[in-house]
N, C-alpha and C. Protein backbone atom coordinates (compact mmCIF):
# COMPACT_ATOMS: atom_id res chain seq x y z
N UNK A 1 1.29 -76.88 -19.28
CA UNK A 1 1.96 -75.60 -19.38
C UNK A 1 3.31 -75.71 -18.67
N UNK A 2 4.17 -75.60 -19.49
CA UNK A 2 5.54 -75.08 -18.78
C UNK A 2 6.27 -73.86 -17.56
N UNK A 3 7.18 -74.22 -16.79
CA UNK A 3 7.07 -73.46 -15.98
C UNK A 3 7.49 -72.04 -16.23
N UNK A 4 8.22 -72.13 -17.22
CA UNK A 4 8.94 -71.25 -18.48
C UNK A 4 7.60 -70.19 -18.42
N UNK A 5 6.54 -70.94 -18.95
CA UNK A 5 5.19 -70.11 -19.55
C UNK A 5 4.65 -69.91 -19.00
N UNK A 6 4.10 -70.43 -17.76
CA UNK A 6 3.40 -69.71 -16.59
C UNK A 6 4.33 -68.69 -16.04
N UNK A 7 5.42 -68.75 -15.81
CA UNK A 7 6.10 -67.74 -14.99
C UNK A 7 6.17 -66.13 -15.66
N UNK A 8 6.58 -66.60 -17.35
CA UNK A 8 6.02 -65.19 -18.55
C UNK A 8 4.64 -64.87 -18.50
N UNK A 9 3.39 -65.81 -18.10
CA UNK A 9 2.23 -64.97 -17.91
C UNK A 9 2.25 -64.66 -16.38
N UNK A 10 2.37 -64.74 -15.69
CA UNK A 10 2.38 -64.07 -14.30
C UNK A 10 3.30 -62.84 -14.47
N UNK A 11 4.53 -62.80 -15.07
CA UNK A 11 5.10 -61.74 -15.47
C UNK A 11 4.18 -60.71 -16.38
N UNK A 12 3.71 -61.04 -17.17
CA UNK A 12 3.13 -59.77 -18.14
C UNK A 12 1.91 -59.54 -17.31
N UNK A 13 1.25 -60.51 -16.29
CA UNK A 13 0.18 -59.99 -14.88
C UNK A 13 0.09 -59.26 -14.75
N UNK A 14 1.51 -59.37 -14.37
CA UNK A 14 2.22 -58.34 -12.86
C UNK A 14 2.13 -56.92 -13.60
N UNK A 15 2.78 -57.16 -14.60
CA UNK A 15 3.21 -55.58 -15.74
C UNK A 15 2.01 -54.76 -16.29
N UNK A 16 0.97 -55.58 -16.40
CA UNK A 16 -0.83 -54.91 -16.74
C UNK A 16 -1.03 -54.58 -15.92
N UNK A 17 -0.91 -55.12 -14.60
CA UNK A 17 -1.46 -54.63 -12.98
C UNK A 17 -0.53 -53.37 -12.59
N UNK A 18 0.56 -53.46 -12.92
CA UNK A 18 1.53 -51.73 -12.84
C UNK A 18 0.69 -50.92 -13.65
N UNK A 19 0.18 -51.16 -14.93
CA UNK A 19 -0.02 -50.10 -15.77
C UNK A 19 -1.41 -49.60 -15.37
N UNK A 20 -2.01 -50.62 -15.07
CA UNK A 20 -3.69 -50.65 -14.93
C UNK A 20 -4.01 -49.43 -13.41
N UNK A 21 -2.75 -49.94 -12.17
CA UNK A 21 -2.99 -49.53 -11.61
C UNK A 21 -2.99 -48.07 -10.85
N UNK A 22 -1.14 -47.77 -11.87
CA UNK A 22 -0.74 -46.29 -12.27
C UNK A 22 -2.01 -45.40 -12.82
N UNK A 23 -2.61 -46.15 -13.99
CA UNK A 23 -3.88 -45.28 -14.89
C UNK A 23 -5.13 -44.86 -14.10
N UNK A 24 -5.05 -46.17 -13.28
CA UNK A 24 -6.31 -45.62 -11.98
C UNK A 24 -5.95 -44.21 -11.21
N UNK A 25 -4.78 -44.58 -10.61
CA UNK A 25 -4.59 -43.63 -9.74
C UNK A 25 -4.03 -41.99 -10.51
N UNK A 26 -3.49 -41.76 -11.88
CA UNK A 26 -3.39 -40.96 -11.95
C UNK A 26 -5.08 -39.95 -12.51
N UNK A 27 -5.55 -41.21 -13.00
CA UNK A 27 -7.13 -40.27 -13.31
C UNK A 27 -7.81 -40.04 -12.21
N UNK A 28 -7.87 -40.47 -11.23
CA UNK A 28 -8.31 -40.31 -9.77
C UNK A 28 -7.57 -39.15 -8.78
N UNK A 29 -6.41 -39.58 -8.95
CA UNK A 29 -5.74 -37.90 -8.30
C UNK A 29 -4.63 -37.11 -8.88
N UNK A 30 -4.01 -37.60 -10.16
CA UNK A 30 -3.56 -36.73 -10.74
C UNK A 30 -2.10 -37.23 -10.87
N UNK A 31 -0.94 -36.82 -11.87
CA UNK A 31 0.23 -37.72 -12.55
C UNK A 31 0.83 -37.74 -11.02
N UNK A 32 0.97 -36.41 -10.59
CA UNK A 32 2.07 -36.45 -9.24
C UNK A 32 2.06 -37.66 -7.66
N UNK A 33 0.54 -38.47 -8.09
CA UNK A 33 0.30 -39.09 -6.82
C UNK A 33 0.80 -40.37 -7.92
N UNK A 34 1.24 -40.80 -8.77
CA UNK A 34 1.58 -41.84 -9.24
C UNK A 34 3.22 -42.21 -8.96
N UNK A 35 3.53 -42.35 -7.64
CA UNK A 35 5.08 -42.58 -7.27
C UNK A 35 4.93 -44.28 -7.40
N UNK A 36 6.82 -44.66 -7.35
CA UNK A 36 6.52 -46.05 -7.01
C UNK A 36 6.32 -46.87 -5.74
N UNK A 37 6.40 -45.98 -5.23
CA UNK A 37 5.89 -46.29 -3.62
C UNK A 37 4.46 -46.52 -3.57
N UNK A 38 3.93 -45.65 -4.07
CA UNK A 38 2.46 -45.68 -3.89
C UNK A 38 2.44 -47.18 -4.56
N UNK A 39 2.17 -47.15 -5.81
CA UNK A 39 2.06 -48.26 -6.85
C UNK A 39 2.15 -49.36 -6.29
N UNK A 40 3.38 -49.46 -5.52
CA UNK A 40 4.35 -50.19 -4.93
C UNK A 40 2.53 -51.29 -3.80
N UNK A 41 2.30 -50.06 -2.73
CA UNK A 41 1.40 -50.20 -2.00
C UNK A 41 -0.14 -50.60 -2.70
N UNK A 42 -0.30 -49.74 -3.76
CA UNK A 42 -1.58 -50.27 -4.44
C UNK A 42 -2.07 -51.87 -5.12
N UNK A 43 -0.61 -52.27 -5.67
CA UNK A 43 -0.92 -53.66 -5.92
C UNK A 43 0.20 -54.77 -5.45
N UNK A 44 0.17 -54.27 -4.01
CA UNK A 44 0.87 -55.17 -3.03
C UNK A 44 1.64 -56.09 -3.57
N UNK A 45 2.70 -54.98 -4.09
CA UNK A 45 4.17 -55.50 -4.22
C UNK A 45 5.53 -54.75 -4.27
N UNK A 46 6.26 -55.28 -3.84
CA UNK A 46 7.34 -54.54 -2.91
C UNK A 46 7.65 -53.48 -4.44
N UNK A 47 8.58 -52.40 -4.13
CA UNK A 47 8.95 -51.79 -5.02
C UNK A 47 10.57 -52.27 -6.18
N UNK A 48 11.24 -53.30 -5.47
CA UNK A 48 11.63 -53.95 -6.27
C UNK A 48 11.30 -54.45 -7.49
N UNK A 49 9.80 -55.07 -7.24
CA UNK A 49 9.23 -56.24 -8.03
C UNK A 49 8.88 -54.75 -8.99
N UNK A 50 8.24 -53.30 -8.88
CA UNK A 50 8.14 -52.78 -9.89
C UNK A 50 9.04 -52.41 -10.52
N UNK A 51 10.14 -52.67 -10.71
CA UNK A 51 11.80 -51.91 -10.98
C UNK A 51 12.62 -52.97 -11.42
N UNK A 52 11.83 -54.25 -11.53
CA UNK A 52 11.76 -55.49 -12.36
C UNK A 52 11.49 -55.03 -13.87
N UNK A 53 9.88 -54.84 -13.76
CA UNK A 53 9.06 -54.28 -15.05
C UNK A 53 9.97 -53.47 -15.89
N UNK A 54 9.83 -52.21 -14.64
CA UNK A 54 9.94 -50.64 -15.48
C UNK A 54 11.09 -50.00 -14.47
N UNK A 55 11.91 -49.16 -15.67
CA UNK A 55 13.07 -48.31 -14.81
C UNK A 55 12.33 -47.47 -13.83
N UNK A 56 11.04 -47.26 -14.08
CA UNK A 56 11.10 -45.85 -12.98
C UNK A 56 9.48 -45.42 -13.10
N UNK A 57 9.22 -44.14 -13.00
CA UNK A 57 7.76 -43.36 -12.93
C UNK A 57 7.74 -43.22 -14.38
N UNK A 58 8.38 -42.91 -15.40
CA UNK A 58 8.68 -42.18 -16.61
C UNK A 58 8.36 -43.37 -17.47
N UNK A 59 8.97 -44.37 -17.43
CA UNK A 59 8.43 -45.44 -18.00
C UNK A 59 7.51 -45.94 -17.76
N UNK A 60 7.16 -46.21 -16.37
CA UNK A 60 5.46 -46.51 -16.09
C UNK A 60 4.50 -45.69 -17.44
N UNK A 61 4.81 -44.22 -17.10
CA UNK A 61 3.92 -43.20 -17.77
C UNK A 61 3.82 -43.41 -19.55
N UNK A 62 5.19 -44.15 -19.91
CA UNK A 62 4.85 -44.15 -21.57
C UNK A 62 4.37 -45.53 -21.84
N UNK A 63 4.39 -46.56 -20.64
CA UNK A 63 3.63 -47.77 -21.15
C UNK A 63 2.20 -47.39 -20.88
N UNK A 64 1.68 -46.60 -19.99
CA UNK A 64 0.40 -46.15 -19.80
C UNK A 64 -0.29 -44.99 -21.10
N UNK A 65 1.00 -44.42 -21.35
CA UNK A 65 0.71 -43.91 -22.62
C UNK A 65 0.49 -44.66 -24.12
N UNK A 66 1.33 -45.75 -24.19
CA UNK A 66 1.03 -46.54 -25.13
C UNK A 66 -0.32 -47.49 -24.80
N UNK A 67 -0.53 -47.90 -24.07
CA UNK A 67 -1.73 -48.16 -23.76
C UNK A 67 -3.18 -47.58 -24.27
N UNK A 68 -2.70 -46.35 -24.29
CA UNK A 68 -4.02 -45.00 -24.02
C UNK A 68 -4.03 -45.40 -25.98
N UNK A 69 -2.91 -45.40 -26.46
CA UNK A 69 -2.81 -45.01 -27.97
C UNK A 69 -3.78 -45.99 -28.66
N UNK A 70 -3.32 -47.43 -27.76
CA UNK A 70 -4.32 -48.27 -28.58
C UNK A 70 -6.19 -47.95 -28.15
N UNK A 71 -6.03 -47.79 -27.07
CA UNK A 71 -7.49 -47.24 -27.08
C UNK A 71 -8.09 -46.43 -27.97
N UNK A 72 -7.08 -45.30 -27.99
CA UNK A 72 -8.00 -44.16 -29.04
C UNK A 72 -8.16 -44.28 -29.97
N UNK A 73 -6.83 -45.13 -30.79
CA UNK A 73 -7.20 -45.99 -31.95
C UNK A 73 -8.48 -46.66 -32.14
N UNK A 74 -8.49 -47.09 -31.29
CA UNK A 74 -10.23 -48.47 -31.37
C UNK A 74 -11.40 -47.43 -31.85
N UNK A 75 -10.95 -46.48 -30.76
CA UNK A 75 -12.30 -45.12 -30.45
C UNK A 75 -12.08 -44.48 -31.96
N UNK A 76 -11.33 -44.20 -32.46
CA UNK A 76 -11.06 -43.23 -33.30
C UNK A 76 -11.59 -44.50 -34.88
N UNK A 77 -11.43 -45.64 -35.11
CA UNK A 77 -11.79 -46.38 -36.00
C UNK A 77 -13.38 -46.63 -35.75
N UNK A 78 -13.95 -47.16 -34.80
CA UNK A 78 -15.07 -47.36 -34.03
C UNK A 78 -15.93 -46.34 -35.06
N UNK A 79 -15.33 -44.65 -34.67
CA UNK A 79 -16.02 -43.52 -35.09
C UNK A 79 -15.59 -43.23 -36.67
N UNK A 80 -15.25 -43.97 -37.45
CA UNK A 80 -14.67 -43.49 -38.79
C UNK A 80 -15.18 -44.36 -39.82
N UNK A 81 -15.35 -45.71 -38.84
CA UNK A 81 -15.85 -46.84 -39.87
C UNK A 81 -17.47 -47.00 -39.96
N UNK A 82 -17.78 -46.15 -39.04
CA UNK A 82 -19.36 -46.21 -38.65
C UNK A 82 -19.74 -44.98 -39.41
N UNK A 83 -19.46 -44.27 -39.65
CA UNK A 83 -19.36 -42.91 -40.74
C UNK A 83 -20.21 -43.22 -41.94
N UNK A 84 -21.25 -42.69 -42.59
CA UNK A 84 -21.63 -42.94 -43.54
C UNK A 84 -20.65 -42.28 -44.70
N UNK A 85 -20.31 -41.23 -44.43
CA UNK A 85 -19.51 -40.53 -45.97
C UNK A 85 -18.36 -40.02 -45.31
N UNK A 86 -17.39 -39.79 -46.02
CA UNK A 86 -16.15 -38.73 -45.27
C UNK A 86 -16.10 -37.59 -44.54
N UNK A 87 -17.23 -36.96 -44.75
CA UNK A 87 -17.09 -35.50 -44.11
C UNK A 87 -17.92 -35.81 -42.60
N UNK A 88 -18.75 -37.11 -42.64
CA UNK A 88 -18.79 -37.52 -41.66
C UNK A 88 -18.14 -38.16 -40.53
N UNK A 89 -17.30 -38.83 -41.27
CA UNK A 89 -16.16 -39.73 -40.45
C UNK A 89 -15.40 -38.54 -40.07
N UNK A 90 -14.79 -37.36 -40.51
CA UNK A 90 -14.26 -36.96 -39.59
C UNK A 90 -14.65 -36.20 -38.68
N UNK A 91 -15.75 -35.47 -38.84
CA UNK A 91 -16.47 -35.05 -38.14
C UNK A 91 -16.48 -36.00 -37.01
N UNK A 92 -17.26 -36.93 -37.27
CA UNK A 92 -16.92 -38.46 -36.11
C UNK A 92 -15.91 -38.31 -35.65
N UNK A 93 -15.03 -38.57 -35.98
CA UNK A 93 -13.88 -38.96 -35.35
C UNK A 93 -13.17 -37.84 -34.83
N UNK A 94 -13.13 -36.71 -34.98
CA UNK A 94 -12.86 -35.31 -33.96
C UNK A 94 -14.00 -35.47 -33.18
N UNK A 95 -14.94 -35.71 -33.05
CA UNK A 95 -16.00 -35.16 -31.55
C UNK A 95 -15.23 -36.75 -30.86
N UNK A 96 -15.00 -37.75 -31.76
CA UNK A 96 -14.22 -39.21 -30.64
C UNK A 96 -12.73 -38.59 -29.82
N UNK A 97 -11.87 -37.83 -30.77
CA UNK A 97 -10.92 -37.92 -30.24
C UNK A 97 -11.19 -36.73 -29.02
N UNK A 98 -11.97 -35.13 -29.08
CA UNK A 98 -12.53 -34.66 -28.03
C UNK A 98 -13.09 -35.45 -26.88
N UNK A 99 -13.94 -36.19 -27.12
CA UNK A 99 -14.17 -37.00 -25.78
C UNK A 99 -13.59 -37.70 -25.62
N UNK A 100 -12.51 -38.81 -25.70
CA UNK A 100 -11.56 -39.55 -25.30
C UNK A 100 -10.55 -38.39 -24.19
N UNK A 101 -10.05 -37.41 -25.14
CA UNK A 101 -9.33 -36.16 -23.92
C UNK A 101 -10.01 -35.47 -22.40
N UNK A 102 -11.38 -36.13 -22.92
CA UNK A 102 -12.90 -34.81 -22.35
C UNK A 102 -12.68 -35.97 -20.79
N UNK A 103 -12.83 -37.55 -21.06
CA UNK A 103 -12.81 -38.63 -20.22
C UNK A 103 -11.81 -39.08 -19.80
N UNK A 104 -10.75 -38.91 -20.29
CA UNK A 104 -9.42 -39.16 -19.28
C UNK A 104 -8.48 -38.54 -19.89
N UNK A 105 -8.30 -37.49 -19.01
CA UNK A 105 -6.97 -35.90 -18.79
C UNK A 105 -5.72 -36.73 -18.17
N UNK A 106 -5.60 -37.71 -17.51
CA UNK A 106 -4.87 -38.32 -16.83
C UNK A 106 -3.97 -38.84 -18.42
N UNK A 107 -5.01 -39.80 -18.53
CA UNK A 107 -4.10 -40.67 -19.77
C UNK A 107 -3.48 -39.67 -21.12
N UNK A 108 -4.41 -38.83 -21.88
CA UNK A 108 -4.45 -37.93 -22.78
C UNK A 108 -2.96 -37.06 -22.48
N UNK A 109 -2.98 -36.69 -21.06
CA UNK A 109 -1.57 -36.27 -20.67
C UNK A 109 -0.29 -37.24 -21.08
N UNK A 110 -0.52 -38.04 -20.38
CA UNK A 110 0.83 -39.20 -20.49
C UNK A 110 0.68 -39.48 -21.97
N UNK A 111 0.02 -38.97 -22.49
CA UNK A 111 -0.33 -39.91 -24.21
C UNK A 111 0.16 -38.52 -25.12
N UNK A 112 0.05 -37.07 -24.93
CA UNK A 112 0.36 -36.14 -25.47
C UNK A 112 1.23 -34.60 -24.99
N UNK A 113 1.51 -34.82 -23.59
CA UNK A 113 1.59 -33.31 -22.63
C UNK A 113 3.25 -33.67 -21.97
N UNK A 114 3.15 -34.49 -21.39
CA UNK A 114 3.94 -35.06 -20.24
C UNK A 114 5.38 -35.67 -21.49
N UNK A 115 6.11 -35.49 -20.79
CA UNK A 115 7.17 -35.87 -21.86
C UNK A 115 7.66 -37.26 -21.16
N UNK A 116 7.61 -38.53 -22.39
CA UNK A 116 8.06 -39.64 -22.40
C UNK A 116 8.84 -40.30 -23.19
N UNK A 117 9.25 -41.21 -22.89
CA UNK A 117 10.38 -41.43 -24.03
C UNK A 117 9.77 -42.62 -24.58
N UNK A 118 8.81 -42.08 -25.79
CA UNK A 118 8.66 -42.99 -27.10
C UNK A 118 9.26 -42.16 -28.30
N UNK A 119 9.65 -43.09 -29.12
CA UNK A 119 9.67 -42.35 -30.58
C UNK A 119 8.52 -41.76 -31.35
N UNK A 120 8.11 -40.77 -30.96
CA UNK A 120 7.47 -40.33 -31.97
C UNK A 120 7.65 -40.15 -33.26
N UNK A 121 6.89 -40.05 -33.93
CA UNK A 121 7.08 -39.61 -35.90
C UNK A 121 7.98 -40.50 -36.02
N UNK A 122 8.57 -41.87 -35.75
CA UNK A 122 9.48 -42.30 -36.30
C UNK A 122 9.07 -43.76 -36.64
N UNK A 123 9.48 -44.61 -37.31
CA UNK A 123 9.21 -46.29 -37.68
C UNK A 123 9.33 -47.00 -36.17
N UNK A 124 10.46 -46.21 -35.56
CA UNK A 124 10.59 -46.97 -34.22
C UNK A 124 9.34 -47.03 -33.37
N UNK A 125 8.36 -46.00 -33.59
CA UNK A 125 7.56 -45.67 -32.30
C UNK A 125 6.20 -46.89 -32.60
N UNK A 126 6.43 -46.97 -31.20
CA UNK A 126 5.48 -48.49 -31.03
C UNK A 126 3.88 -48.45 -31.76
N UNK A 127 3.45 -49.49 -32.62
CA UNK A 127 2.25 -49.93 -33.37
C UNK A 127 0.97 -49.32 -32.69
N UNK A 128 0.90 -49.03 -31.66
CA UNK A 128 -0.26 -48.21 -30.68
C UNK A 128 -0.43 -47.03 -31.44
N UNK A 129 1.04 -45.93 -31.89
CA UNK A 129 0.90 -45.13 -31.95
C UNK A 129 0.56 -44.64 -33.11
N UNK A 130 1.44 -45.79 -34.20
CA UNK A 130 1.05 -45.60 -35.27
C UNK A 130 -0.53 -45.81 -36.13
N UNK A 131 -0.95 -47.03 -35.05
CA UNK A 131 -2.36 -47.05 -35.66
C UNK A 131 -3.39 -46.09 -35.18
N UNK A 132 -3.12 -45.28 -33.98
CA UNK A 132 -4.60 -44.20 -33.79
C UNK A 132 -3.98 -43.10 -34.75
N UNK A 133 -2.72 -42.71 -34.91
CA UNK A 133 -2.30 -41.83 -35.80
C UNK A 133 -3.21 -41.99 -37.20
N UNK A 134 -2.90 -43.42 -37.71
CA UNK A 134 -3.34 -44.36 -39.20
C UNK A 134 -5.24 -43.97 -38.92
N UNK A 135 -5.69 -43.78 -37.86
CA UNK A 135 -6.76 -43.91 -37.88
C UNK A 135 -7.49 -42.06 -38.44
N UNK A 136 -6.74 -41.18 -37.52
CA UNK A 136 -6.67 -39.61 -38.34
C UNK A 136 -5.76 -39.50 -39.44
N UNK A 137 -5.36 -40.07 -39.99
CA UNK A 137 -4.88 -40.20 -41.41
C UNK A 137 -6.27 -40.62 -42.36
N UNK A 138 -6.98 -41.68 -42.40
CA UNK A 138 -7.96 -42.22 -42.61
C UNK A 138 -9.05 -41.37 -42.79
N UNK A 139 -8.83 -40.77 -41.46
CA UNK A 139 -10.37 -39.79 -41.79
C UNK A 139 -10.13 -38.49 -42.46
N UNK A 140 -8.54 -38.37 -42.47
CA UNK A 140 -8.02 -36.92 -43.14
C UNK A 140 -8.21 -37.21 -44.80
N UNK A 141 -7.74 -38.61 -45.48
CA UNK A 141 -7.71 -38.88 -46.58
C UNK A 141 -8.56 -38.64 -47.51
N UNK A 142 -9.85 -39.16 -47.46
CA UNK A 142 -11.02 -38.30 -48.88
C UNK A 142 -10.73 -36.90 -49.00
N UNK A 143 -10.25 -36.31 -48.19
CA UNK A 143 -10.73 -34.84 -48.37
C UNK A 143 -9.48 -34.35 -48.73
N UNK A 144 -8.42 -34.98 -48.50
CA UNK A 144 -6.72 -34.36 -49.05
C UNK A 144 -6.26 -33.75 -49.91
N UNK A 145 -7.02 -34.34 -51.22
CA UNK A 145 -7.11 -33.67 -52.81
C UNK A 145 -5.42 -33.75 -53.05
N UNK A 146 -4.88 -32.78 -53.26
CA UNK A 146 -3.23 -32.47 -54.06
C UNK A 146 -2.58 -32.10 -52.49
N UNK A 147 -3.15 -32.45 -50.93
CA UNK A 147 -2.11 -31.90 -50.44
C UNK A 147 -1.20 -33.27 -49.61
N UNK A 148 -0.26 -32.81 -49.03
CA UNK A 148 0.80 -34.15 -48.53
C UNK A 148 -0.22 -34.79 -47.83
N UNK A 149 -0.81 -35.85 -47.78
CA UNK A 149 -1.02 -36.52 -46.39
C UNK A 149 -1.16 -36.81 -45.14
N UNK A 150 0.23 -36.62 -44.43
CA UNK A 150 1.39 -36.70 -43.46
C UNK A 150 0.86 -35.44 -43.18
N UNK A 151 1.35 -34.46 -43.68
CA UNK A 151 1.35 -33.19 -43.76
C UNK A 151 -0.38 -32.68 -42.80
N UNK A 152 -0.83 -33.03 -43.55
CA UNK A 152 -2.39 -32.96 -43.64
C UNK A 152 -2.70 -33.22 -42.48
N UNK A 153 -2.70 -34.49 -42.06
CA UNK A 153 -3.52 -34.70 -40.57
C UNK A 153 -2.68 -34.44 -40.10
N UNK A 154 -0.88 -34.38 -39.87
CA UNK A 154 -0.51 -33.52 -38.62
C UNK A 154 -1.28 -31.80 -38.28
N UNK A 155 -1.74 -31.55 -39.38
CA UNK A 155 -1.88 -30.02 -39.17
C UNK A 155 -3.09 -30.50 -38.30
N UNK A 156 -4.42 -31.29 -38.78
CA UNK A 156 -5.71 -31.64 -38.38
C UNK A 156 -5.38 -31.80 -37.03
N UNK A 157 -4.07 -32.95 -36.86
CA UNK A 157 -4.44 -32.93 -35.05
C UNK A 157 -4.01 -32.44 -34.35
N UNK A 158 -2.94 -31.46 -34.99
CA UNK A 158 -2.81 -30.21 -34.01
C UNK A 158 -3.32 -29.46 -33.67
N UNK A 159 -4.47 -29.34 -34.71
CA UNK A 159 -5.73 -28.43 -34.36
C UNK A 159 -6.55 -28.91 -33.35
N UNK A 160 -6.74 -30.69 -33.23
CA UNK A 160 -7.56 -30.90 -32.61
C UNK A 160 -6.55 -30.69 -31.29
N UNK A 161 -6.04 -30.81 -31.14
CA UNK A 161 -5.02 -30.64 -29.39
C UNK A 161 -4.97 -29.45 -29.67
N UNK A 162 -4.86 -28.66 -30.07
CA UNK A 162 -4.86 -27.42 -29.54
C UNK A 162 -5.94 -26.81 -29.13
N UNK A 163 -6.91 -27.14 -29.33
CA UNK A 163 -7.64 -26.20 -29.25
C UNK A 163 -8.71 -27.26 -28.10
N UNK A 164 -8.09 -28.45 -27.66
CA UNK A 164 -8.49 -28.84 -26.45
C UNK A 164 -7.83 -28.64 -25.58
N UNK A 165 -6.82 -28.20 -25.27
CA UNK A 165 -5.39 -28.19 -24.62
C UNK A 165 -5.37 -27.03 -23.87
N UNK A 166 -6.25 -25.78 -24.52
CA UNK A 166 -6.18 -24.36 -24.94
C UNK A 166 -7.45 -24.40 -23.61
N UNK A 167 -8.44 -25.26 -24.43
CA UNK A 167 -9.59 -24.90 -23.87
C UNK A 167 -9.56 -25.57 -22.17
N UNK A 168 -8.98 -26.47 -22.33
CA UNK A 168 -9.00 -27.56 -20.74
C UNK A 168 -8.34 -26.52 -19.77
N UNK A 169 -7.48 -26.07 -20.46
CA UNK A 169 -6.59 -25.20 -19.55
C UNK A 169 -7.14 -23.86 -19.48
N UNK A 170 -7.97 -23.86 -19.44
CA UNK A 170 -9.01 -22.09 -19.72
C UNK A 170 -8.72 -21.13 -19.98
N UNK A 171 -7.53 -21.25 -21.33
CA UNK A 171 -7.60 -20.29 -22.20
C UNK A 171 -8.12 -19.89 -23.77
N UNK A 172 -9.24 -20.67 -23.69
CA UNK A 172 -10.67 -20.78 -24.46
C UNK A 172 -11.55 -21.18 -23.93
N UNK A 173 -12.63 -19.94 -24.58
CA UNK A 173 -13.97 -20.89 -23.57
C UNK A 173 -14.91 -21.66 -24.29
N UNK A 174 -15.01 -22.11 -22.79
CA UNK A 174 -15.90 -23.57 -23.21
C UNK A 174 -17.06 -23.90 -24.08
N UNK A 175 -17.78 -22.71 -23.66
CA UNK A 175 -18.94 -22.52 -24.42
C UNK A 175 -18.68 -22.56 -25.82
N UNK A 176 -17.92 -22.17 -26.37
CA UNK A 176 -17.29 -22.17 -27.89
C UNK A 176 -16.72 -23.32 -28.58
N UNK A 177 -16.60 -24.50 -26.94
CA UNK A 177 -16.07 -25.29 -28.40
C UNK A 177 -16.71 -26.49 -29.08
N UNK A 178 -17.67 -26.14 -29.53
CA UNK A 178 -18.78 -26.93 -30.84
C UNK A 178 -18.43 -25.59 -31.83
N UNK A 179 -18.96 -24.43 -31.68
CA UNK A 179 -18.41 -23.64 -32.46
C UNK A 179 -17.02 -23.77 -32.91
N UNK A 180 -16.28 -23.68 -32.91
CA UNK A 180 -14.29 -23.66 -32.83
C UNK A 180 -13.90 -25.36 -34.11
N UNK A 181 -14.58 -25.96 -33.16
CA UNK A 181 -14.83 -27.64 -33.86
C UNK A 181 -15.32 -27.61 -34.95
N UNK A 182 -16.43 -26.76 -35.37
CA UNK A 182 -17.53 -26.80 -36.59
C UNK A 182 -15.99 -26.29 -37.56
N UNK A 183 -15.39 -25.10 -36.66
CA UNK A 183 -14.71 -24.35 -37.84
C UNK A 183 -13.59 -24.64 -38.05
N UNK A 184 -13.01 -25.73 -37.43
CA UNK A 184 -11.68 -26.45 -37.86
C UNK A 184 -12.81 -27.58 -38.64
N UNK A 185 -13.41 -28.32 -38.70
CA UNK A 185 -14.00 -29.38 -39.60
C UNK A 185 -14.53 -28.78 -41.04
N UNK A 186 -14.83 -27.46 -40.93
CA UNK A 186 -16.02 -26.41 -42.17
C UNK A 186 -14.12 -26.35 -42.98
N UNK A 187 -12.93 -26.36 -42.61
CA UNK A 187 -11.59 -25.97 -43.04
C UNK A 187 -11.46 -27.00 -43.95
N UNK A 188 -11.44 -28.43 -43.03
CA UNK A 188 -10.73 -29.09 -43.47
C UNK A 188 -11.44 -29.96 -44.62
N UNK A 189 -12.93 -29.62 -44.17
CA UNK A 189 -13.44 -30.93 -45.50
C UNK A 189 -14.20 -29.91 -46.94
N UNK A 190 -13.72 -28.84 -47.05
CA UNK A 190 -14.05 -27.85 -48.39
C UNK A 190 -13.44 -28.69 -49.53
């Protein structure tokens, strides 16, 4: 191995251990305890060496967000491909993308709430995002009939964030939402 190539994997280390370690600490106490000082202290290295990686907190937060994207992707295919028929898969795959939000508020934030600078909706925005997107596209598709696509599951996952977003923040209650869920899914697969 070259020194070239060991020194690029100790580098991209170092850069998983920023992200890994930001994601700990903000699901543990929340976005505001994620400074680079802290960070800095959590994986014992000066705050230079993080300012190497990443400009700042903001960028930490959208590589932790891109991160999160490929996860939900996995979660969100996991639950779509295991589906026996369509109206199942999405069904599946809304109670996946609910519990993915339900299990980490930390990441789900940096991934949808918290403003970061990825491209969204655009060709530019990084392959993470596009494939958990590709993955509620997927489960939106049998049931689309004559309407746009695109169109289609943006409406679907706005429904699904909203009405987790709504509810996390307790202005829906809780108790309602299997009910609420039944009746955004009873919408979309007629």
């Amino acid at each position: 191995m070259s020194i070239q190539a060991r020194r690029e994997r100790e580098r991209a280390e170092r850069e998983q251990l920023i992200i890994t370690a930001a994601r700990e600490l903000a699901e543990s106490e929340g976005w505001d305890a994620v400074t680079t000082r802290r960070l800095a202290t959590e994986i014992e290295y000066s705050q230079p060496v993080l300012y190497s990686h990443f400009k700042g907190k903001d960028a930490i937060m959208a590589a932790v967000a891109v991160e999160g994207f490929a996860d939900l992707g996995a979660e969100l295919r996991a639950a779509r491909t295991s589906a026996p028929d369509a109206r199942q898969a999405l069904a599946d795959v809304a109670a996946a993308y609910a519990e993915f939000a339900g299990k980490r508020p930390a990441l789900y934030d940096a991934m949808f709430t918290h403003a970061v600078d990825l491209p969204f909706a655009t060709a530019a925005a990084p392959p993470a995002l596009w494939d958990a997107f590709g993955e509620l596209r997927e489960a939106v598709r049998p049931l689309a009939r004559d309407d746009d696509l695109e169109t289609l599951t943006e409406t679907f996952w706005s429904g699904l964030h909203g009405l987790l977003t709504l509810m996390r923040n307790g202005r829906l209650r809780r108790e309602e939402h299997e009910r609420r869920l039944a009746l955004l899914l009873s919408r979309f697969s007629r």
